[in-house]
C-alpha atoms as a PDB file:
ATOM      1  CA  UNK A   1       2.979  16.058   6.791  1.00  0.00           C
ATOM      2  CA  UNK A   2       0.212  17.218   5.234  1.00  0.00           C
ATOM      3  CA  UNK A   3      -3.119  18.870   6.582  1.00  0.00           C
ATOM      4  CA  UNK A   4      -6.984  18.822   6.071  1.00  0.00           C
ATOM      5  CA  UNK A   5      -8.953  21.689   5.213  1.00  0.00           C
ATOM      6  CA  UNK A   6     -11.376  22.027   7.385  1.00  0.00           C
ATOM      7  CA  UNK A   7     -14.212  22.276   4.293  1.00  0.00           C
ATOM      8  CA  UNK A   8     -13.160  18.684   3.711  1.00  0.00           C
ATOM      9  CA  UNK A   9     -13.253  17.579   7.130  1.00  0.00           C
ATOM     10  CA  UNK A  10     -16.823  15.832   6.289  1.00  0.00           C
ATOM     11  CA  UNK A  11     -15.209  13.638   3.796  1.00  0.00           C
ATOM     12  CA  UNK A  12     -11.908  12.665   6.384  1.00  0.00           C
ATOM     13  CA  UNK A  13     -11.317   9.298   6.701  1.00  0.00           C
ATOM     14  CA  UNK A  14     -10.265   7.664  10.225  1.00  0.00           C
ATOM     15  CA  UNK A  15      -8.716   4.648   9.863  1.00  0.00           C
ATOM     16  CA  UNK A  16      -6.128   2.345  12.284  1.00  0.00           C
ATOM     17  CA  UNK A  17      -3.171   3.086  11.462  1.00  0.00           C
ATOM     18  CA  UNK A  18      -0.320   0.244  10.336  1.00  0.00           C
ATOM     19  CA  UNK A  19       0.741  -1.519  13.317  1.00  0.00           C
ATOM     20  CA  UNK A  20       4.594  -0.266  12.248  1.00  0.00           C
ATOM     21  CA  UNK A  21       2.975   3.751  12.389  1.00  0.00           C
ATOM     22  CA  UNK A  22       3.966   5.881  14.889  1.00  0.00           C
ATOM     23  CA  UNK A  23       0.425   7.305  15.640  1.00  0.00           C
ATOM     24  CA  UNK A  24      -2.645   4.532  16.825  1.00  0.00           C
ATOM     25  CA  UNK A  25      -5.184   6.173  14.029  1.00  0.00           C
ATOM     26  CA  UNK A  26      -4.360   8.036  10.965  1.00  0.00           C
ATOM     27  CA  UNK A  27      -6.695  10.989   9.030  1.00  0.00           C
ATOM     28  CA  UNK A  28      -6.657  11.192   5.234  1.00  0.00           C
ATOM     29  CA  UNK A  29      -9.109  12.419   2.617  1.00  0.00           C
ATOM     30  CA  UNK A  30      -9.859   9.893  -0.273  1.00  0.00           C
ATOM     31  CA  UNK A  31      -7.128  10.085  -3.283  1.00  0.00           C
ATOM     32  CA  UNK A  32      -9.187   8.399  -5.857  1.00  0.00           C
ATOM     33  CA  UNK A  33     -12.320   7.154  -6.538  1.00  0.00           C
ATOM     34  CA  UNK A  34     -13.091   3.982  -4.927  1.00  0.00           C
ATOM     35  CA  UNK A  35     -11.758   0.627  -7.061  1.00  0.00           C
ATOM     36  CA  UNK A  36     -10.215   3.090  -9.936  1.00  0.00           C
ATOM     37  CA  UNK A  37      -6.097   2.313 -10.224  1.00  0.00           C
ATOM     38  CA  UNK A  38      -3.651   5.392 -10.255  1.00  0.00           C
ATOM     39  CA  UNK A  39      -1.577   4.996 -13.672  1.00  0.00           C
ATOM     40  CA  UNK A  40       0.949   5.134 -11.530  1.00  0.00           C
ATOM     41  CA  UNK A  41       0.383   2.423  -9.223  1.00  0.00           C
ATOM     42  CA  UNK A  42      -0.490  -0.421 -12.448  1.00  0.00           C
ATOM     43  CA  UNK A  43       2.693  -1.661 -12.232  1.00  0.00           C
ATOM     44  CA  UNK A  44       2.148  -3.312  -8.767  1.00  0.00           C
ATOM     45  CA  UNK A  45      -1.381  -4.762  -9.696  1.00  0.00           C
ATOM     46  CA  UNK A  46      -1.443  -8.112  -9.308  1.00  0.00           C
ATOM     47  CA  UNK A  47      -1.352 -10.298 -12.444  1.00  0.00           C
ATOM     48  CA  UNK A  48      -0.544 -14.141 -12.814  1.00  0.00           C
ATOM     49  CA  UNK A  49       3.118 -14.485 -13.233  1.00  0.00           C
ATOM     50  CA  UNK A  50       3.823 -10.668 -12.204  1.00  0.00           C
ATOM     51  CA  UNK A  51       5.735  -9.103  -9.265  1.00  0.00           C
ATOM     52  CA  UNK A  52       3.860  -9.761  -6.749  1.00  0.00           C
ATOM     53  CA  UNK A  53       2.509 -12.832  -7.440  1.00  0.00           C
ATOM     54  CA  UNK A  54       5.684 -13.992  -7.803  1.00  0.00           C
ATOM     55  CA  UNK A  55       6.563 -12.624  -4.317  1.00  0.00           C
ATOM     56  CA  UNK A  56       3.212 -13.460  -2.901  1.00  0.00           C
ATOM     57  CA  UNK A  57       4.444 -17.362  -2.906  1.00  0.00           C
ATOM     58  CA  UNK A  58       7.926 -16.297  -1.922  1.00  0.00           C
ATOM     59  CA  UNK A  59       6.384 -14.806   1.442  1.00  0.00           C
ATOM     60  CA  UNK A  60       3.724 -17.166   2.149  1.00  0.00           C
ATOM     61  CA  UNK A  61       5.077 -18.740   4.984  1.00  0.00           C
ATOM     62  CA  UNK A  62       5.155 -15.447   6.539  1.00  0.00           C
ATOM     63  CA  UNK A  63       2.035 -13.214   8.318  1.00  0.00           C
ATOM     64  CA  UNK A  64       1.370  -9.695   9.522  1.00  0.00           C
ATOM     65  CA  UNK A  65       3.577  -6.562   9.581  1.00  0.00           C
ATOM     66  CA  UNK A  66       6.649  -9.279   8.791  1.00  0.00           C
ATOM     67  CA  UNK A  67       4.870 -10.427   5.471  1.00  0.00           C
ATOM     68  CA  UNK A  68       4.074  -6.996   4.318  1.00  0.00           C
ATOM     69  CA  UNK A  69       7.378  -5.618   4.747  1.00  0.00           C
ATOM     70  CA  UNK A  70       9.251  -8.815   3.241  1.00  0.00           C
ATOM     71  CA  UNK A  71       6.454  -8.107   0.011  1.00  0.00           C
ATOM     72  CA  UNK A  72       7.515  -4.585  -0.193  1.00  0.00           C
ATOM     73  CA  UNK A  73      11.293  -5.172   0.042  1.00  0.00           C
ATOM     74  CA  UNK A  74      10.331  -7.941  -2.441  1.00  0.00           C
ATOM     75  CA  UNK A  75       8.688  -6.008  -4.757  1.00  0.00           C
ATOM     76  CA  UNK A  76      10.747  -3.143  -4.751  1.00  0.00           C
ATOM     77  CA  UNK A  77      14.291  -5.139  -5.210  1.00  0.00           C
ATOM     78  CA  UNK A  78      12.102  -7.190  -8.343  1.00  0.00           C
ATOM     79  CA  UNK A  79      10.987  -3.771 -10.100  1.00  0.00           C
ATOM     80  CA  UNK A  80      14.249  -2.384  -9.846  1.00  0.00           C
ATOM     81  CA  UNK A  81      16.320  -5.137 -11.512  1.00  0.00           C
ATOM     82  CA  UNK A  82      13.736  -4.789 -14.358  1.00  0.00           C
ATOM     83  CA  UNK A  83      14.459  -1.200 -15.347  1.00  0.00           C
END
């Protein structure tokens, strides 16, 4: 787990936590600049016909923590068979 200096506690960030988290609130510090995309993370944007539009419409029946975890699994299962 990691920590926050205490010369960044004036930029913390309180949030509620996921409703699957362990703790009710959670404390970070901002990773990137608002609205800019890790190079990482471009994969998982959503485009039409990508990932996860495609599993967007395969969950949409679904809601809440159940949707989001069935989008993960989907998403994660569909990026792996691509490589």
């Amino acid at each position: 787990m990691a920590g926050i200096m205490l010369a960044e506690a004036g930029n913390a960030i309180v949030y509620r936590s996921v409703p699957w988290a362990h703790t009710i609130v959670s404390l970070k510090t901002q990773s990137f600049p608002k609205g800019a995309v890790p190079s990482h993370l471009t994969g998982y944007l959503f485009k039409p016909g990508g990932v996860p539009a495609t599993c967007a419409r395969e969950t949409s029946e679904m809601s809440g923590a159940a949707r989001v975890r069935a989008m993960n699994s989907c998403v994660s299962k569909s990026l792996k068979r691509g490589k």
